[in-house]
N, C-alpha and C. Protein backbone atom coordinates (compact mmCIF):
# COMPACT_ATOMS: atom_id res chain seq x y z
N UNK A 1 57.44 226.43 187.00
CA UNK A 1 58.47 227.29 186.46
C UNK A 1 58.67 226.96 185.00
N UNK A 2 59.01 227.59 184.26
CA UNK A 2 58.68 227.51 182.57
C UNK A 2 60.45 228.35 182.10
N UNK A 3 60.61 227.36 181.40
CA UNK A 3 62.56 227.88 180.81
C UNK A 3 62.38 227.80 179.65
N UNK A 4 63.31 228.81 178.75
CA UNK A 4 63.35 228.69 177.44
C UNK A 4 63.84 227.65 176.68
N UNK A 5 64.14 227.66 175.29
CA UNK A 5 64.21 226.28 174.40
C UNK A 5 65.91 226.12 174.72
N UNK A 6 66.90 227.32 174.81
CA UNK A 6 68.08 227.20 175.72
C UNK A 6 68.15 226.82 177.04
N UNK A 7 67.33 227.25 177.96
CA UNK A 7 67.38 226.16 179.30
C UNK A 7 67.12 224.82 179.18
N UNK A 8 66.25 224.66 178.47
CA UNK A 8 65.75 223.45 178.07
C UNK A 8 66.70 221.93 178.17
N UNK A 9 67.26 222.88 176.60
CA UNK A 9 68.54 222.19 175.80
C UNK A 9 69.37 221.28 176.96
N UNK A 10 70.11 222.70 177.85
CA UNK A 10 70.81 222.55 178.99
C UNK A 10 70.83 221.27 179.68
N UNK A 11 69.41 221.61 180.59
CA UNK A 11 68.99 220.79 181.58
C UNK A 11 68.76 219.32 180.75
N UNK A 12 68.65 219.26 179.77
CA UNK A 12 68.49 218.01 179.16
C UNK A 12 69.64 217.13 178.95
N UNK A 13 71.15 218.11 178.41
CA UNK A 13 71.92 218.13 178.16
C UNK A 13 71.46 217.54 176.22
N UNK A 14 71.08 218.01 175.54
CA UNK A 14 71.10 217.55 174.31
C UNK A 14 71.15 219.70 173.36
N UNK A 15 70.81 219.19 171.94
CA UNK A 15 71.12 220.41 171.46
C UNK A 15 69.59 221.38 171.13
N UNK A 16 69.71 222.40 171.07
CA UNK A 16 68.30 223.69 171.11
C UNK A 16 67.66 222.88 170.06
N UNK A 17 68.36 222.63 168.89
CA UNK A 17 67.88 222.11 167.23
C UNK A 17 66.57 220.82 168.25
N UNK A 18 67.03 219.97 168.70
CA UNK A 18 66.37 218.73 169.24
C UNK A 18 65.30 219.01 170.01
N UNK A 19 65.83 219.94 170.63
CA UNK A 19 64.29 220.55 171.68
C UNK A 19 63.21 221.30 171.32
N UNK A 20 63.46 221.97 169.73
CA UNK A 20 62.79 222.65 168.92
C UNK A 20 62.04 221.91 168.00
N UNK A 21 62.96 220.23 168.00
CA UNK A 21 62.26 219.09 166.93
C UNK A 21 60.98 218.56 167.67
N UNK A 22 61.66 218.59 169.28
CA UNK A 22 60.54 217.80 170.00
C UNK A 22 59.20 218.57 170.26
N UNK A 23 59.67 219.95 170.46
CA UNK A 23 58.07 220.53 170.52
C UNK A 23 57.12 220.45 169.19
N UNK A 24 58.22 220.32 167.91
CA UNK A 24 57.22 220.32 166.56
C UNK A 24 56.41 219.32 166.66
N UNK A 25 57.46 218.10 166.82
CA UNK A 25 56.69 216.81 167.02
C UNK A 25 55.72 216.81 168.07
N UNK A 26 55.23 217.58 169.13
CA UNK A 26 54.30 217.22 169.80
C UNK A 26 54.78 216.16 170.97
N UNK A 27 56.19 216.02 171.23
CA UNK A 27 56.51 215.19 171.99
C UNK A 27 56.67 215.77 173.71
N UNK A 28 57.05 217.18 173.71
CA UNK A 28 56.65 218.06 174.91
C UNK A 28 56.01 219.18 174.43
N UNK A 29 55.19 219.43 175.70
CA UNK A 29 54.62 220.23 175.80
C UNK A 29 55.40 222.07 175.61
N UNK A 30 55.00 222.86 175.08
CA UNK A 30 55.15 224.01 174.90
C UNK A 30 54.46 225.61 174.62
N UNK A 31 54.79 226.46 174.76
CA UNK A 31 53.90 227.62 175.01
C UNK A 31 54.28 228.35 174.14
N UNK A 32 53.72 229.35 173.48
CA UNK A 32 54.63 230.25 172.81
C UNK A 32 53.83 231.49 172.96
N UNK A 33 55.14 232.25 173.39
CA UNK A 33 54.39 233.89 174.40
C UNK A 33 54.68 235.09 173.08
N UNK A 34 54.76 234.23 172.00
CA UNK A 34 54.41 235.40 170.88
C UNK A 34 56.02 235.99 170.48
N UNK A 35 56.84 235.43 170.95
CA UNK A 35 58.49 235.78 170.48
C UNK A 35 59.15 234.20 170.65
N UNK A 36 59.09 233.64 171.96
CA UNK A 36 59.92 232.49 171.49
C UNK A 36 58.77 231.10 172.79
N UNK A 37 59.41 230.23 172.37
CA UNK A 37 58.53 229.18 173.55
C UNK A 37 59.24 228.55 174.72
N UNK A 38 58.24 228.65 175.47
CA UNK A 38 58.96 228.37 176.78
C UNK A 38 58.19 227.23 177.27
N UNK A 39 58.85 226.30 178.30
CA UNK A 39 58.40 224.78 178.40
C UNK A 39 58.37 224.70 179.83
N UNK A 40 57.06 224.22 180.20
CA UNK A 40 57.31 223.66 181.99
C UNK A 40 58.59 223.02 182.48
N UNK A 41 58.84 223.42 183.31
CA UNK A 41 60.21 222.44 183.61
C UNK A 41 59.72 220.98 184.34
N UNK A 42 58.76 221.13 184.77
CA UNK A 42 58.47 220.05 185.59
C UNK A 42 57.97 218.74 184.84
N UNK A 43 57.78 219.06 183.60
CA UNK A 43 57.66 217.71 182.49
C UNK A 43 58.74 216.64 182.23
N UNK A 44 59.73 217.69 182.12
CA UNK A 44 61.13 216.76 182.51
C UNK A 44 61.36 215.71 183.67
N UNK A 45 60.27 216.17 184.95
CA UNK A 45 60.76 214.99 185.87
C UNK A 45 60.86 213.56 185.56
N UNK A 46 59.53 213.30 184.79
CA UNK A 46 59.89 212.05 184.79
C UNK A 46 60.40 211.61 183.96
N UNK A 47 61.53 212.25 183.00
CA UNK A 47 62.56 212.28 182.20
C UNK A 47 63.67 211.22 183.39
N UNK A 48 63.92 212.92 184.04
CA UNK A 48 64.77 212.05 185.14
C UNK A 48 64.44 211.19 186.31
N UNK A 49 63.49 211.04 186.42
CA UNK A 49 63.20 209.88 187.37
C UNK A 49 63.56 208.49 186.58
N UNK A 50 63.47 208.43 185.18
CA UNK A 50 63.29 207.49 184.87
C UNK A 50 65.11 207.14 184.25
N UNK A 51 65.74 208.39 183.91
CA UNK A 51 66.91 208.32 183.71
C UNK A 51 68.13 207.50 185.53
N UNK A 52 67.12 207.87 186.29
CA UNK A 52 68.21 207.88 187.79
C UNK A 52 67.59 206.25 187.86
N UNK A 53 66.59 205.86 187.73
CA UNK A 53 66.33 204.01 187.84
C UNK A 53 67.17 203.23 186.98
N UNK A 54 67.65 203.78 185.91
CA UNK A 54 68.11 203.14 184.97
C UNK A 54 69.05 202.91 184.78
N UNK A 55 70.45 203.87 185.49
CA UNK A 55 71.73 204.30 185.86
C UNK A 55 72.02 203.41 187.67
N UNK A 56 70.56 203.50 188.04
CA UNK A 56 70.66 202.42 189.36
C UNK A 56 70.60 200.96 188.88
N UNK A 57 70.44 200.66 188.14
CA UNK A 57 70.03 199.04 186.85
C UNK A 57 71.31 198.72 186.66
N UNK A 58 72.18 199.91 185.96
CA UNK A 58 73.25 199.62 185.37
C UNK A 58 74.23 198.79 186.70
N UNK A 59 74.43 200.08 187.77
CA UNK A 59 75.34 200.18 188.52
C UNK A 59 75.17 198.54 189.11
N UNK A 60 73.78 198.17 189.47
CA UNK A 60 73.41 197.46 190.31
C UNK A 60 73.86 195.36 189.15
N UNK A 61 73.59 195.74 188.36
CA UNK A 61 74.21 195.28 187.39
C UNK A 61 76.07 194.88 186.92
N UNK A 62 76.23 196.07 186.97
CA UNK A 62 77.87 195.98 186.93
C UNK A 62 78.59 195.63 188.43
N UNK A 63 78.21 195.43 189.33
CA UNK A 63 78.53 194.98 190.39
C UNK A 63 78.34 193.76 190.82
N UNK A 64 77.31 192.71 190.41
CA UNK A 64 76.75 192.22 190.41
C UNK A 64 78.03 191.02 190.62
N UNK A 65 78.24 190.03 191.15
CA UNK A 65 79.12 188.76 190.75
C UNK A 65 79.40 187.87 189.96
N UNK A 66 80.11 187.51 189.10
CA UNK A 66 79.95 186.69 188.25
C UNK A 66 79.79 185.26 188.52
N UNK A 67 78.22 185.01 188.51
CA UNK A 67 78.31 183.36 189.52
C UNK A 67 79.00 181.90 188.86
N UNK A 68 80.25 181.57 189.12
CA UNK A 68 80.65 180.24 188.71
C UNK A 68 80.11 179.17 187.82
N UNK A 69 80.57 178.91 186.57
CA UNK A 69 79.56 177.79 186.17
C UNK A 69 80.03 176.67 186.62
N UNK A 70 79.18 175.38 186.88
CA UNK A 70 78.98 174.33 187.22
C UNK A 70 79.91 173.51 186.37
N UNK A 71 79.57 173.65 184.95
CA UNK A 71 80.42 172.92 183.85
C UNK A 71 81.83 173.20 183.60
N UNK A 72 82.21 173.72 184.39
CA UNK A 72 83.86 174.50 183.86
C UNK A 72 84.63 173.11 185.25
N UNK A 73 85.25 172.25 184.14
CA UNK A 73 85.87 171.69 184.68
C UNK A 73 87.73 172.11 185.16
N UNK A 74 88.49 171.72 185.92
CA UNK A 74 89.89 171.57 186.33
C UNK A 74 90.43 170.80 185.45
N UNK A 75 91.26 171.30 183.96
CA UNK A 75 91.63 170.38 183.70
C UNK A 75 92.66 169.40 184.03
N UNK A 76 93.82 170.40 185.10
CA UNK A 76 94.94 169.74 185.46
C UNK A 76 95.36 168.56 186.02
């Protein structure tokens, strides 16, 4: 399935200007049907595959316990 440089934007959540930088740059892939360009959507997956491991890092991270140090004496 192939969305315009506005779906794009969207699904990315960033701005059209950025998604228009990234196709200049050669950083995604893009088509241009002779009026405007339209982009696989499925290039993005591993956008978000790699965005949902990373947000599991965090979480898994911020939960995590804070283990006791050894050196922390009682001073009382």
């Amino acid at each position: 399935m192939y969305v315009t440089i506005k779906e794009a934007a969207e699904l990315l959540s960033v701005s059209e200007a950025y998604v228009l930088k990234l196709i200049k740059e050669k950083r995604v892939r893009a088509l241009f049907d002779g009026k405007d360009y339209i982009l696989y959507k499925d290039q993005f997956d591993t956008h978000f595959n790699q965005l949902e491991k990373y947000l599991k890092l965090v979480e898994e991270l911020h939960n995590e316990p804070i283990p006791e140090d050894i050196d922390i004496r009682d001073e009382d």
